[in-house]
N, C-alpha and C. Protein backbone atom coordinates (compact mmCIF):
# COMPACT_ATOMS: atom_id res chain seq x y z
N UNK A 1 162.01 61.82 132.05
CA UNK A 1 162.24 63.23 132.03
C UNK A 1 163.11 63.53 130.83
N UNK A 2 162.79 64.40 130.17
CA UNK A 2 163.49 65.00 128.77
C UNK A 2 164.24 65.60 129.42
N UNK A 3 165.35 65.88 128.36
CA UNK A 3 166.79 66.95 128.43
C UNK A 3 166.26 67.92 128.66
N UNK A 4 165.29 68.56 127.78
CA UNK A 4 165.15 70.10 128.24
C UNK A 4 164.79 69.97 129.30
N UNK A 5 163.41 69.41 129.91
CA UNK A 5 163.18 69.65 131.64
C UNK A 5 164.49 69.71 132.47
N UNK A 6 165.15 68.59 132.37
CA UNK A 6 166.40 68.63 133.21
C UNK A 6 167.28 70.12 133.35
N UNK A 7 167.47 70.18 131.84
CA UNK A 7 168.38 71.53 132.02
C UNK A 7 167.13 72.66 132.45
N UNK A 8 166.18 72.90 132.10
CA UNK A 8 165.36 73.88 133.24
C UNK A 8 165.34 73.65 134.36
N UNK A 9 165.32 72.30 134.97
CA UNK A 9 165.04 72.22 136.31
C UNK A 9 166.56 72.81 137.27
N UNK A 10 167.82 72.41 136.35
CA UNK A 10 169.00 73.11 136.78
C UNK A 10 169.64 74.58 136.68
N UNK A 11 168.32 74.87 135.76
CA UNK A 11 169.06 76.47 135.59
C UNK A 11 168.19 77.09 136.99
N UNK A 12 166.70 76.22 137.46
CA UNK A 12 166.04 76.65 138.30
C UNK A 12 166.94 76.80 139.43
N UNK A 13 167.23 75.53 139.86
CA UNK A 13 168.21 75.23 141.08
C UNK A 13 169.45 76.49 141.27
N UNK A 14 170.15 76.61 140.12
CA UNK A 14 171.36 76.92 140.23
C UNK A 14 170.71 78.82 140.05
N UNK A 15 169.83 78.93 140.13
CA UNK A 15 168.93 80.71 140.07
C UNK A 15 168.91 80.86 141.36
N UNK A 16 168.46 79.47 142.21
CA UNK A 16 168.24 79.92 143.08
C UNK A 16 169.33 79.75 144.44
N UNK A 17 170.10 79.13 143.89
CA UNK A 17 171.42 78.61 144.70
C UNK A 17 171.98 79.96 144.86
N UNK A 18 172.28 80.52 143.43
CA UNK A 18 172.82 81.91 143.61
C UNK A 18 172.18 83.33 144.36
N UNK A 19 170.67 83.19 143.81
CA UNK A 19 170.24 84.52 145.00
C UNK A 19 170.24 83.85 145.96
N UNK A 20 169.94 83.14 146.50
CA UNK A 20 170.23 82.43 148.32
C UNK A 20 171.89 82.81 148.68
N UNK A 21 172.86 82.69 147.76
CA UNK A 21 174.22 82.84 148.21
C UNK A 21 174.28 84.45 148.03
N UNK A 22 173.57 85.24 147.17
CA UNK A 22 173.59 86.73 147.50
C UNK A 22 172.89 87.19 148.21
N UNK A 23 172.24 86.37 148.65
CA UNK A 23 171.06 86.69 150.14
C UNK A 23 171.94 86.93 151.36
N UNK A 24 173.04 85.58 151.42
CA UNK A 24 173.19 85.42 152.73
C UNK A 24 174.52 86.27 152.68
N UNK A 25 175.50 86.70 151.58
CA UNK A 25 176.65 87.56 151.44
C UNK A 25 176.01 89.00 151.62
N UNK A 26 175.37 89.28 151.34
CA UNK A 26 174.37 90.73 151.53
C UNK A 26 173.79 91.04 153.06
N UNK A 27 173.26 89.99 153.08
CA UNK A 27 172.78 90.56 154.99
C UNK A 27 174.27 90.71 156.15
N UNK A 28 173.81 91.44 156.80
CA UNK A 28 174.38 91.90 158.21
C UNK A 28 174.56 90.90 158.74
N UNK A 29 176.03 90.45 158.94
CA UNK A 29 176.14 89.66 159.99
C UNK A 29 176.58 90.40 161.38
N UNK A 30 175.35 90.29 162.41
CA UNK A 30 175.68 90.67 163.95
C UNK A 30 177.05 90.37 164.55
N UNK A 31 178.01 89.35 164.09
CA UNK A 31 179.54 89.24 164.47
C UNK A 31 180.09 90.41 163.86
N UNK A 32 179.67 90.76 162.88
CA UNK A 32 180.94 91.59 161.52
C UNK A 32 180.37 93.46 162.19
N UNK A 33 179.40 93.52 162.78
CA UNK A 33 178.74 94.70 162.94
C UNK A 33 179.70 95.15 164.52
N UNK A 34 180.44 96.37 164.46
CA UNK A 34 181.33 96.89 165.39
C UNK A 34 180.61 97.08 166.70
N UNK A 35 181.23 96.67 167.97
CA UNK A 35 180.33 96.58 168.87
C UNK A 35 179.88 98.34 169.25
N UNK A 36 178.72 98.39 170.26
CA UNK A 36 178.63 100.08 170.29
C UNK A 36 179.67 100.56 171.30
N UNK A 37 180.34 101.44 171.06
CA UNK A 37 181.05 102.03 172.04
C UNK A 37 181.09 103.05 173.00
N UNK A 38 181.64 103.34 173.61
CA UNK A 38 181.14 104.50 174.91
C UNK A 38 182.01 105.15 174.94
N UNK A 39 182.08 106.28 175.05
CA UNK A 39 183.57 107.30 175.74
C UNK A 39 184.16 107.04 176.95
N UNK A 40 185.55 106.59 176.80
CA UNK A 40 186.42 106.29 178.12
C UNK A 40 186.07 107.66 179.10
N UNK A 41 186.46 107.47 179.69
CA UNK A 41 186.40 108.73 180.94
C UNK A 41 187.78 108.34 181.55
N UNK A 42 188.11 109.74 182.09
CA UNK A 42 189.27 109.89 182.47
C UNK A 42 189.64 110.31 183.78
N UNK A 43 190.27 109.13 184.54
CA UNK A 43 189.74 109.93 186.23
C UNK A 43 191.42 110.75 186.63
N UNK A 44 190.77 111.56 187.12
CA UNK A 44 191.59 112.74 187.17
C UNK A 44 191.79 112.96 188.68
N UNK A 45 191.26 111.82 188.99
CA UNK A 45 191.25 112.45 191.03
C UNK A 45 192.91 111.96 191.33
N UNK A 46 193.42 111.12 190.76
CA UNK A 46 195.28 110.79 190.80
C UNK A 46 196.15 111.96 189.89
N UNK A 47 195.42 112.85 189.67
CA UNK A 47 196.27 113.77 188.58
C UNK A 47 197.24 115.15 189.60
N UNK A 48 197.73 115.40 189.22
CA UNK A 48 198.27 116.58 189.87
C UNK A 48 198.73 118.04 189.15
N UNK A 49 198.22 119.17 189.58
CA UNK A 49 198.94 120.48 188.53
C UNK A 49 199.76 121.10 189.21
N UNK A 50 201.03 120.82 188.25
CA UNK A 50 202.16 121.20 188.88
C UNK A 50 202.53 122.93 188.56
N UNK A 51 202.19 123.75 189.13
CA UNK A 51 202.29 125.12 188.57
C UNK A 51 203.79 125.58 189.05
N UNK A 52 203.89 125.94 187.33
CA UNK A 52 205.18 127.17 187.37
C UNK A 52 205.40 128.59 188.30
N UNK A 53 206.92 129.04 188.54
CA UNK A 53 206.94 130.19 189.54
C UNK A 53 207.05 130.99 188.65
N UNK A 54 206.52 132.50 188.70
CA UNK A 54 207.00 133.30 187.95
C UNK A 54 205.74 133.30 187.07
N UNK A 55 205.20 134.91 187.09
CA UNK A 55 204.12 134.68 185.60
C UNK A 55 204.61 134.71 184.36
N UNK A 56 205.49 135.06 184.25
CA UNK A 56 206.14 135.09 182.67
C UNK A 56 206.73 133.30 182.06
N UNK A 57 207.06 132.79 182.88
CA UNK A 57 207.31 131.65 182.99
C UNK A 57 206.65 130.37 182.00
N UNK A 58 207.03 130.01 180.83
CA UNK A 58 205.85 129.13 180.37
C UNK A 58 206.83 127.63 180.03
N UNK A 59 205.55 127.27 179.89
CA UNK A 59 205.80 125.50 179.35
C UNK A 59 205.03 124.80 179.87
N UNK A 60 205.08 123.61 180.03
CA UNK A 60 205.90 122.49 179.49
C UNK A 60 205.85 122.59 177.77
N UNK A 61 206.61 121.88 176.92
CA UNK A 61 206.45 121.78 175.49
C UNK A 61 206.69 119.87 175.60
N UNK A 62 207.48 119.73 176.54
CA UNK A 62 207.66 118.21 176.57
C UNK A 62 208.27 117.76 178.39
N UNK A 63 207.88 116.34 178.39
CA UNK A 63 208.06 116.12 179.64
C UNK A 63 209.12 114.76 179.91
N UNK A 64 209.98 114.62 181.04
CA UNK A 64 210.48 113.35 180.55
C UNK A 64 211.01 112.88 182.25
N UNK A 65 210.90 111.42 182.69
CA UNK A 65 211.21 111.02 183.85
C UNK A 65 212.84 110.44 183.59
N UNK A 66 213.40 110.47 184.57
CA UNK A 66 214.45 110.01 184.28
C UNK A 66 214.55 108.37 184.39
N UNK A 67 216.00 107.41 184.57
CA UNK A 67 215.59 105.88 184.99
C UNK A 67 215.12 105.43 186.04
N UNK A 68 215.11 106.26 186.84
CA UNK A 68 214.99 106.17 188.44
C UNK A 68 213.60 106.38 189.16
N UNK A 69 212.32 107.00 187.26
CA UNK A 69 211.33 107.37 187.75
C UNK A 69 211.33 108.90 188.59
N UNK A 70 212.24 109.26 188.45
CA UNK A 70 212.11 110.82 189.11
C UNK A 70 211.70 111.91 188.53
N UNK A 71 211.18 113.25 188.65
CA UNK A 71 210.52 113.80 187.59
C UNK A 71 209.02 114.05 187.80
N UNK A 72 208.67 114.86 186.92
CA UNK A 72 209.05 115.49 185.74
C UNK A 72 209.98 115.93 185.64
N UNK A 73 210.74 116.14 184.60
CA UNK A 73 212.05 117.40 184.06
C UNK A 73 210.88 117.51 183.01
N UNK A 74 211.15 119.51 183.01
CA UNK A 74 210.55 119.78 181.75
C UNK A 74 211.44 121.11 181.20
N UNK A 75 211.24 120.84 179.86
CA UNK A 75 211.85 122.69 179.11
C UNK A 75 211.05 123.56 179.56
N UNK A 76 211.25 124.75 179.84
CA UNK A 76 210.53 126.42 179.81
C UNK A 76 210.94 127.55 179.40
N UNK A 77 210.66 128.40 179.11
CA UNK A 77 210.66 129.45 177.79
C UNK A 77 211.49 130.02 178.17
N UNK A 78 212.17 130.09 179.37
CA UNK A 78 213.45 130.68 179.78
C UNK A 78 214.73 130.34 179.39
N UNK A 79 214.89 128.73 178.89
CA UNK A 79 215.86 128.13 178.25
C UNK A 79 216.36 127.17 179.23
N UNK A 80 215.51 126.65 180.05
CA UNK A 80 215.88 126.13 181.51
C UNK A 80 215.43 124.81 181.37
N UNK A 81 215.95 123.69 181.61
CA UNK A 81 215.31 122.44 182.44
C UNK A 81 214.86 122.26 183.43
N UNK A 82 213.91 122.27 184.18
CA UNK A 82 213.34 122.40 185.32
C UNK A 82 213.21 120.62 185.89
N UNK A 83 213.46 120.19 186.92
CA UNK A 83 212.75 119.21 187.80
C UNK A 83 211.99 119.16 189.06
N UNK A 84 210.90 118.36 188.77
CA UNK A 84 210.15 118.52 189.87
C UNK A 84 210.49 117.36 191.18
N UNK A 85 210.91 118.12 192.09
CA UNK A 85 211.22 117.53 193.17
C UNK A 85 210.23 117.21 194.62
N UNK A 86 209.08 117.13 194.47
CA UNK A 86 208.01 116.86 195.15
C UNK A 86 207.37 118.05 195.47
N UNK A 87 206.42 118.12 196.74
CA UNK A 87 205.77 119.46 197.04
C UNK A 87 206.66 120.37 197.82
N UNK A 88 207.82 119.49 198.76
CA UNK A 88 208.55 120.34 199.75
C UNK A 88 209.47 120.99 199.10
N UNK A 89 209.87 120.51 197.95
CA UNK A 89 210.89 121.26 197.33
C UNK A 89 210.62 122.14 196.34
N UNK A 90 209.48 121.73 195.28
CA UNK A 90 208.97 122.20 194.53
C UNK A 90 209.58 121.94 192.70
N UNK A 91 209.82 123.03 191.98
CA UNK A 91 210.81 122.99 190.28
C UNK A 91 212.52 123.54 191.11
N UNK A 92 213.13 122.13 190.22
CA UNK A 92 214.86 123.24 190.65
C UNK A 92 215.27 123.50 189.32
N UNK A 93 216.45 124.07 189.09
CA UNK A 93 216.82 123.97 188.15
C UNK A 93 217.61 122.77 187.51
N UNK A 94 217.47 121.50 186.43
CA UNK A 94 218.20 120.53 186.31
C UNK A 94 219.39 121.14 185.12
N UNK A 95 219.01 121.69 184.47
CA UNK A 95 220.07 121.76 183.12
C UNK A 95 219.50 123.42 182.18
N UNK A 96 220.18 124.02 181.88
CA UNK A 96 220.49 124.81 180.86
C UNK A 96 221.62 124.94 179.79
N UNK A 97 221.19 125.76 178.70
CA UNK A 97 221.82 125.31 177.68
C UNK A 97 223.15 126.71 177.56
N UNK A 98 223.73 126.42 176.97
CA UNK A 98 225.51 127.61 176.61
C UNK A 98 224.45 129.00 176.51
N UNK A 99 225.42 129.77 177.21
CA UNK A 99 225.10 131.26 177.13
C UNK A 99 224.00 132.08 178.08
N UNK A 100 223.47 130.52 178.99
CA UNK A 100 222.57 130.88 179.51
C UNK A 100 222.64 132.35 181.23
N UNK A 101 222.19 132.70 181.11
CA UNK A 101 222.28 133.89 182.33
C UNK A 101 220.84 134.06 182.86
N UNK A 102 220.73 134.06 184.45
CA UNK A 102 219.33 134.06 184.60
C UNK A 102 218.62 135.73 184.95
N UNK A 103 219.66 136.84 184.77
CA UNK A 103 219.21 138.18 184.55
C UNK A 103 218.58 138.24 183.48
N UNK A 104 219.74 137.69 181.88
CA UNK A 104 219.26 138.11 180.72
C UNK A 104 217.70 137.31 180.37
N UNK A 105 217.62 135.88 180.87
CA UNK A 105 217.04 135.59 180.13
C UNK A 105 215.60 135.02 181.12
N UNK A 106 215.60 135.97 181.96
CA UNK A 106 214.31 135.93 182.89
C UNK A 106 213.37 137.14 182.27
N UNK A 107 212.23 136.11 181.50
CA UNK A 107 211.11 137.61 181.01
C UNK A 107 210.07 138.47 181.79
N UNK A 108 210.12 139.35 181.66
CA UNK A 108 209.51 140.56 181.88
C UNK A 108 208.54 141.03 181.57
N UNK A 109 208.12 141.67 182.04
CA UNK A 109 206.62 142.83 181.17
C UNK A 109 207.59 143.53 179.63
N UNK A 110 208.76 144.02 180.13
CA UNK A 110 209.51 145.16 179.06
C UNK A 110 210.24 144.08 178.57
N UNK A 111 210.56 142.78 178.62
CA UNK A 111 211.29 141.43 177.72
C UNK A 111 210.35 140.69 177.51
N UNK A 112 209.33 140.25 177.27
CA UNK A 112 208.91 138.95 177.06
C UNK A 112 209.51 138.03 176.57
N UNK A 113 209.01 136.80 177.08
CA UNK A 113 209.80 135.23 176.18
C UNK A 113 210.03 135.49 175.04
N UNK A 114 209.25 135.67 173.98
CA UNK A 114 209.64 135.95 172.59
C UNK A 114 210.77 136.43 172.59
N UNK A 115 210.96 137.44 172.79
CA UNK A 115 211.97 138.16 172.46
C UNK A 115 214.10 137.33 173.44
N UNK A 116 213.46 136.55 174.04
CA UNK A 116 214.62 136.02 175.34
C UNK A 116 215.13 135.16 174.76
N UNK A 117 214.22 134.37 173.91
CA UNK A 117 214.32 132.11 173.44
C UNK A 117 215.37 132.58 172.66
N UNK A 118 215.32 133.13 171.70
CA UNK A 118 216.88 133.58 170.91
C UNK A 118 217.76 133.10 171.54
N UNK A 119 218.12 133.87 172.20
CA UNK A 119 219.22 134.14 172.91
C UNK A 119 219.64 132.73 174.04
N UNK A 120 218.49 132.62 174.41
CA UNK A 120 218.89 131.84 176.06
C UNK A 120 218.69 130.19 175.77
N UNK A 121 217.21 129.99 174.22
CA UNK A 121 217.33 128.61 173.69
C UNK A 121 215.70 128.53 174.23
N UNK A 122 215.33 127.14 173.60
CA UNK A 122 213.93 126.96 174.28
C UNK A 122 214.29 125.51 174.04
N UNK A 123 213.56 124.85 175.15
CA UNK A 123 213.71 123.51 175.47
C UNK A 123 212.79 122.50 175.09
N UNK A 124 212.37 122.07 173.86
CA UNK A 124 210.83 121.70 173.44
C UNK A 124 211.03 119.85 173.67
N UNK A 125 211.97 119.11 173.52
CA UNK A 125 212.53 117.83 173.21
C UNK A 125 212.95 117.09 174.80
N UNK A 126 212.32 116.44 175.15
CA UNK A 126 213.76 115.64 176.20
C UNK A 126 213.33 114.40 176.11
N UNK A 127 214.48 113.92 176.54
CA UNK A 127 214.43 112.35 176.69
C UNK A 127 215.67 111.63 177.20
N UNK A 128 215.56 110.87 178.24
CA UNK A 128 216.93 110.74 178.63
C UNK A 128 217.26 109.01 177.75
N UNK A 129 218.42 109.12 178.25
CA UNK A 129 218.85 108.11 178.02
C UNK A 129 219.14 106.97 178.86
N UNK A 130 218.29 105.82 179.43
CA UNK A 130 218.23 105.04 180.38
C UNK A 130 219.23 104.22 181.19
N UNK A 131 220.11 104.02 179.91
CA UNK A 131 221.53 103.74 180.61
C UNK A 131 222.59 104.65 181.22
N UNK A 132 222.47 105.63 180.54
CA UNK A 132 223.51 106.48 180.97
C UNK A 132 223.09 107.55 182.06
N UNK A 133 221.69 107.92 181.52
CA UNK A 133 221.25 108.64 182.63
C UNK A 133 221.36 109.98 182.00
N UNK A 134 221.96 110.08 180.62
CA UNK A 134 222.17 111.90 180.06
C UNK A 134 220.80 112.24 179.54
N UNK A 135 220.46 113.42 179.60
CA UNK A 135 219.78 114.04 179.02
C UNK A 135 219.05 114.47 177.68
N UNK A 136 218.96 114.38 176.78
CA UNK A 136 218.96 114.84 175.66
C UNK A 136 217.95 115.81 174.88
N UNK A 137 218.18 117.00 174.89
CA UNK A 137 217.78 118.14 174.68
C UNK A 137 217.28 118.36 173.20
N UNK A 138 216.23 119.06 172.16
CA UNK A 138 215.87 119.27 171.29
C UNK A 138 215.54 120.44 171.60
N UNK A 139 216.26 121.50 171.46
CA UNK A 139 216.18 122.99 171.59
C UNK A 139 215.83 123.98 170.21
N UNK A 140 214.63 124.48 170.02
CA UNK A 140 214.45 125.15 168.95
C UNK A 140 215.25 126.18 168.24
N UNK A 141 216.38 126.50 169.09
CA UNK A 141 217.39 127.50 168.48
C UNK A 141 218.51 127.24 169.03
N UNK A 142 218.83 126.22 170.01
CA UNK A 142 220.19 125.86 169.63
C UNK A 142 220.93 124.44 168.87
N UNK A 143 219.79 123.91 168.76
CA UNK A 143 220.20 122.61 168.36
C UNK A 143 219.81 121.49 169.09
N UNK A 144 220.65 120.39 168.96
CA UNK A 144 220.45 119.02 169.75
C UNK A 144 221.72 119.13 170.90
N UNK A 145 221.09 119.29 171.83
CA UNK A 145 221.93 119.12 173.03
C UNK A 145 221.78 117.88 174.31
N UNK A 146 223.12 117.70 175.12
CA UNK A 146 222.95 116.65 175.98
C UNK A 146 223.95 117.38 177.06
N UNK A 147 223.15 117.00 178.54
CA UNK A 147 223.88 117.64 179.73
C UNK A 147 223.53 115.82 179.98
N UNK A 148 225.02 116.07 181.09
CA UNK A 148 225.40 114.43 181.65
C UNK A 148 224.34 114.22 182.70
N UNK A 149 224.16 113.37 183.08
CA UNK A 149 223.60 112.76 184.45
C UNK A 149 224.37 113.88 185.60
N UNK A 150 222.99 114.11 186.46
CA UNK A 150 222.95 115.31 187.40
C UNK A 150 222.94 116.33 186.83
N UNK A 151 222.64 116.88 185.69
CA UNK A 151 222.49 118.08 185.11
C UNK A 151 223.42 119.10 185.08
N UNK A 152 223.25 120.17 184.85
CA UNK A 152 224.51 121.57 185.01
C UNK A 152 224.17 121.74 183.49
N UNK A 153 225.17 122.69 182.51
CA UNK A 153 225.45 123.08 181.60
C UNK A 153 225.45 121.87 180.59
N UNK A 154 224.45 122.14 179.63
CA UNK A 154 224.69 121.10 178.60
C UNK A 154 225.08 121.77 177.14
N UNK A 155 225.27 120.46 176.42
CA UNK A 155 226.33 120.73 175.56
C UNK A 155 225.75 120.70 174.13
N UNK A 156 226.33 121.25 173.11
CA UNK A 156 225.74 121.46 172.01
C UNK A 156 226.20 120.29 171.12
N UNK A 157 225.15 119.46 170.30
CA UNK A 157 226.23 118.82 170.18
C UNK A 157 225.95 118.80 168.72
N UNK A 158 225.05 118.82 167.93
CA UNK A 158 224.20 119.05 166.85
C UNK A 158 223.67 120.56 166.52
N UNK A 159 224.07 121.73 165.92
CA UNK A 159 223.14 122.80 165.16
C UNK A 159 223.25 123.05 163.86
N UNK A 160 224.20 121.94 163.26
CA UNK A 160 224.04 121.92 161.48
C UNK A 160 224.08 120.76 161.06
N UNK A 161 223.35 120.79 159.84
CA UNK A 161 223.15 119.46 159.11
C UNK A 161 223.98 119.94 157.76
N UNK A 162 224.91 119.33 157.04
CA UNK A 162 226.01 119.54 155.77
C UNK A 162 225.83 121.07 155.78
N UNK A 163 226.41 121.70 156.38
CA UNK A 163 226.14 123.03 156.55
C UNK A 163 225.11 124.25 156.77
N UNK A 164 224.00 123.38 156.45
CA UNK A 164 223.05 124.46 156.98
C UNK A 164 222.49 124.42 158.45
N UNK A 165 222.50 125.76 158.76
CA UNK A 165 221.72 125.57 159.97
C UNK A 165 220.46 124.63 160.55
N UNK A 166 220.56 124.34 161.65
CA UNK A 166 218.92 123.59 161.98
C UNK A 166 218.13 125.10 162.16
N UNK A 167 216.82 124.78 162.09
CA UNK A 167 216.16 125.91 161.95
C UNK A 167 214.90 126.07 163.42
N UNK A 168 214.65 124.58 163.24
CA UNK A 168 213.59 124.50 164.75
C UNK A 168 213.64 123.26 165.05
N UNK A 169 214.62 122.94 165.73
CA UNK A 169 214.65 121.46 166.51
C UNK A 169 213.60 120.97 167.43
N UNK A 170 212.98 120.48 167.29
CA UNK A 170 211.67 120.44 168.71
C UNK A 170 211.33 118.91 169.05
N UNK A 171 211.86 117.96 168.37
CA UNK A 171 211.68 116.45 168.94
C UNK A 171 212.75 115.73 169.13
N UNK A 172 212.84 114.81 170.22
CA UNK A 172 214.06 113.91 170.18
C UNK A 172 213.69 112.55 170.79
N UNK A 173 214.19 111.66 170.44
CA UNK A 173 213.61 110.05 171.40
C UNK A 173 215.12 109.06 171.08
N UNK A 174 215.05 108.40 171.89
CA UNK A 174 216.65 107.72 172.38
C UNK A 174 215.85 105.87 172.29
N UNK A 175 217.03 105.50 171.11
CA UNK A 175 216.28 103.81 170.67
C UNK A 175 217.23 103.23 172.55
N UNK A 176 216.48 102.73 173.09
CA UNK A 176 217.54 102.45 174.56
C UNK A 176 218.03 100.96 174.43
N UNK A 177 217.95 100.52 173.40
CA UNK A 177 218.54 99.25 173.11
C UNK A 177 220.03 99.59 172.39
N UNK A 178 219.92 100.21 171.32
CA UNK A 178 221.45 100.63 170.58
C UNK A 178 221.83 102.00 170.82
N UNK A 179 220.90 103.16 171.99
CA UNK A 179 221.73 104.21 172.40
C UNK A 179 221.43 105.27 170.88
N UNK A 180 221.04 104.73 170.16
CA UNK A 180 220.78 106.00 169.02
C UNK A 180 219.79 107.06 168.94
N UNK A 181 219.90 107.85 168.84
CA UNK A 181 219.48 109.54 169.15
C UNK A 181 218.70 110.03 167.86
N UNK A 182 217.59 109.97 167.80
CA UNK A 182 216.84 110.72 166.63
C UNK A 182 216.32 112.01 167.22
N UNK A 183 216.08 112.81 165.95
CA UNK A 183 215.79 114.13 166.35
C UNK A 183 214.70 114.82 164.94
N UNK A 184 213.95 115.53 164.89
CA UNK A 184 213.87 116.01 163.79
C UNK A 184 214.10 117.57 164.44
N UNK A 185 213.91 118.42 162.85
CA UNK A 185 214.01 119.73 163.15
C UNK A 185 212.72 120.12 161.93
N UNK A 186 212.08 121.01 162.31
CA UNK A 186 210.75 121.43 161.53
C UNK A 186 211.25 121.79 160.37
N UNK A 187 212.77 122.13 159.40
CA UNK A 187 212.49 123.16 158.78
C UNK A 187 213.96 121.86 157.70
N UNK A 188 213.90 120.87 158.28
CA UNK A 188 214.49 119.91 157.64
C UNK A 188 213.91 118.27 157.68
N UNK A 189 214.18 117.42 156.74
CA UNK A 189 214.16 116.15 157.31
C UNK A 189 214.17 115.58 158.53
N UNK A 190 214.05 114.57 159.12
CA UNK A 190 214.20 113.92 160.09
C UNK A 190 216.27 114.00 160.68
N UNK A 191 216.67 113.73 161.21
CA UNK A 191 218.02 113.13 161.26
C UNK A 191 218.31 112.11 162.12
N UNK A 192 219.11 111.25 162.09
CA UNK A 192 220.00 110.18 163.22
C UNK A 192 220.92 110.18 163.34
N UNK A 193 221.40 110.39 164.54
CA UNK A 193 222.95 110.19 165.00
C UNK A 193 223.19 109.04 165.85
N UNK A 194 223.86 108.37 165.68
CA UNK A 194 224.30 107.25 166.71
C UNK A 194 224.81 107.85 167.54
N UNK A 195 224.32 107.18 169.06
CA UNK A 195 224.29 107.77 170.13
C UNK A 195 226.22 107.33 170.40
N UNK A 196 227.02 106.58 170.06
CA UNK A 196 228.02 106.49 170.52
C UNK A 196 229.07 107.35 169.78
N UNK A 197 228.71 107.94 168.66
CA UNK A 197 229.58 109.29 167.73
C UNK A 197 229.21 110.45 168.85
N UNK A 198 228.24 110.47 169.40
CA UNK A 198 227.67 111.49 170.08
C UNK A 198 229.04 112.09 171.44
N UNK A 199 229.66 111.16 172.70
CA UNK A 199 230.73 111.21 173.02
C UNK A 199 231.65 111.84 172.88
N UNK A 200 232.01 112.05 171.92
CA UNK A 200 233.46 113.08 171.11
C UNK A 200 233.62 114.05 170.48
C-alpha cells in the first residue's frame, strides 16, 4: 500500500469518525428530553374561608402563626391585628398600632379605609419571632413595629431611615437563629436591624 492510499484511507476514516460523532452529539437523547408534565391540582376539601366581620373590613395583606402554631394573626385595613381563635370564638383583636381608636378608625360608607390607614396604620408585614414570641409588624404608614407576646399596643420602633421618612413599609421576616429583623419599605432599599438593638 502507497502513502497516498494510506493517507486517503485515513482522511476516509477520520470523515467518517467525525460525522458519526456529529451524528450521535446532534440526536435527541430520550434521558436529556424533560419528562411530560401535568398540572398539580390542589385539594381544597382541607381548606377553610375564614371571613371577616364587618363589610368595610378588608385584608389579609399577610398572615402569620405564632410558635405554638396558633393562628392565623392577620393585618386589616382598620390598623388592627386580628387572631383567629377557632369557629367558637371566631377573629379577636391581637395587637394594634399607637393612636389607634376603634370609633375613628372603623370605616364607613361616609369614611372608607382609604381615607382611615393614615391615621390608624395598615398592617401588611407579620412575623413573629419564635423565641420570644413578639410580634413584628411592617405597617405601611407607621413603620416597623413590635407588640410583646400576648399582644395589646405595639410599639414603634423603626419610621426613619438617616432621616428620611419610611414611605411604605409592607414586608418583614425574623432570621430565628440570630433574632435579626429585616424589613423593606417600597420607597427605599431593603433595611436590617438586629433584632437585639431592637429592645431599647
Amino acid at each position: 500500500m502507497g502513502i497516498g492510499r494510506e493517507k486517503k484511507l485515513l482522511d476516509t476514516m477520520a470523515s467518517s469518525c467525525i460525522a458519526l460523532l456529529l451524528m450521535l452529539l446532534l440526536l435527541p437523547c430520550a434521558q436529556a428530553r424533560p419528562a411530560p408534565t401535568t398540572a398539580a391540582t390542589i385539594d381544597g376539601s382541607r381548606s377553610e374561608h375564614l371571613t371577616l366581620r364587618g363589610p368595610f373590613l378588608r385584608g389579609p395583606e399577610s398572615v402569620a402563626f405564632d410558635g405554638n402554631g396558633a393562628g392565623p394573626y392577620s393585618g386589616v385595613s382598620d390598623g388592627r391585628i386580628l387572631k383567629w381563635n377557632g369557629k367558637a370564638l371566631g377573629w379577636t383583636t391581637y395587637a394594634y398600632g399607637p393612636g389607634y381608636n376603634q370609633k375613628t378608625c372603623t370605616a364607613s360608607k361616609l369614611r372608607p379605609a382609604e381615607l382611615t390607614e393614615k391615621m390608624c396604620g395598615r398592617p401588611l408585614g407579620l412575623r413573629f419571632n419564635l423565641k420570644t414570641g413578639d410580634l413584628y409588624i411592617a405597617d405601611a404608614y407607621k413603620g416597623l413595629m413590635r407588640v410583646e407576646a400576648g399582644g395589646g399596643k405595639a410599639t414603634v420602633l423603626v419610621n426613619e431611615a438617616d432621616g428620611v421618612p419610611l414611605r411604605f413599609t409592607n414586608g418583614v421576616d425574623i432570621d430565628q437563629v440570630t433574632g435579626e429583623v429585616f424589613f423593606t419599605d417600597s420607597s427605599i432599599l431593603a433595611r436590617t436591624i438586629r433584632g437585639h438593638n431592637m429592645r431599647g
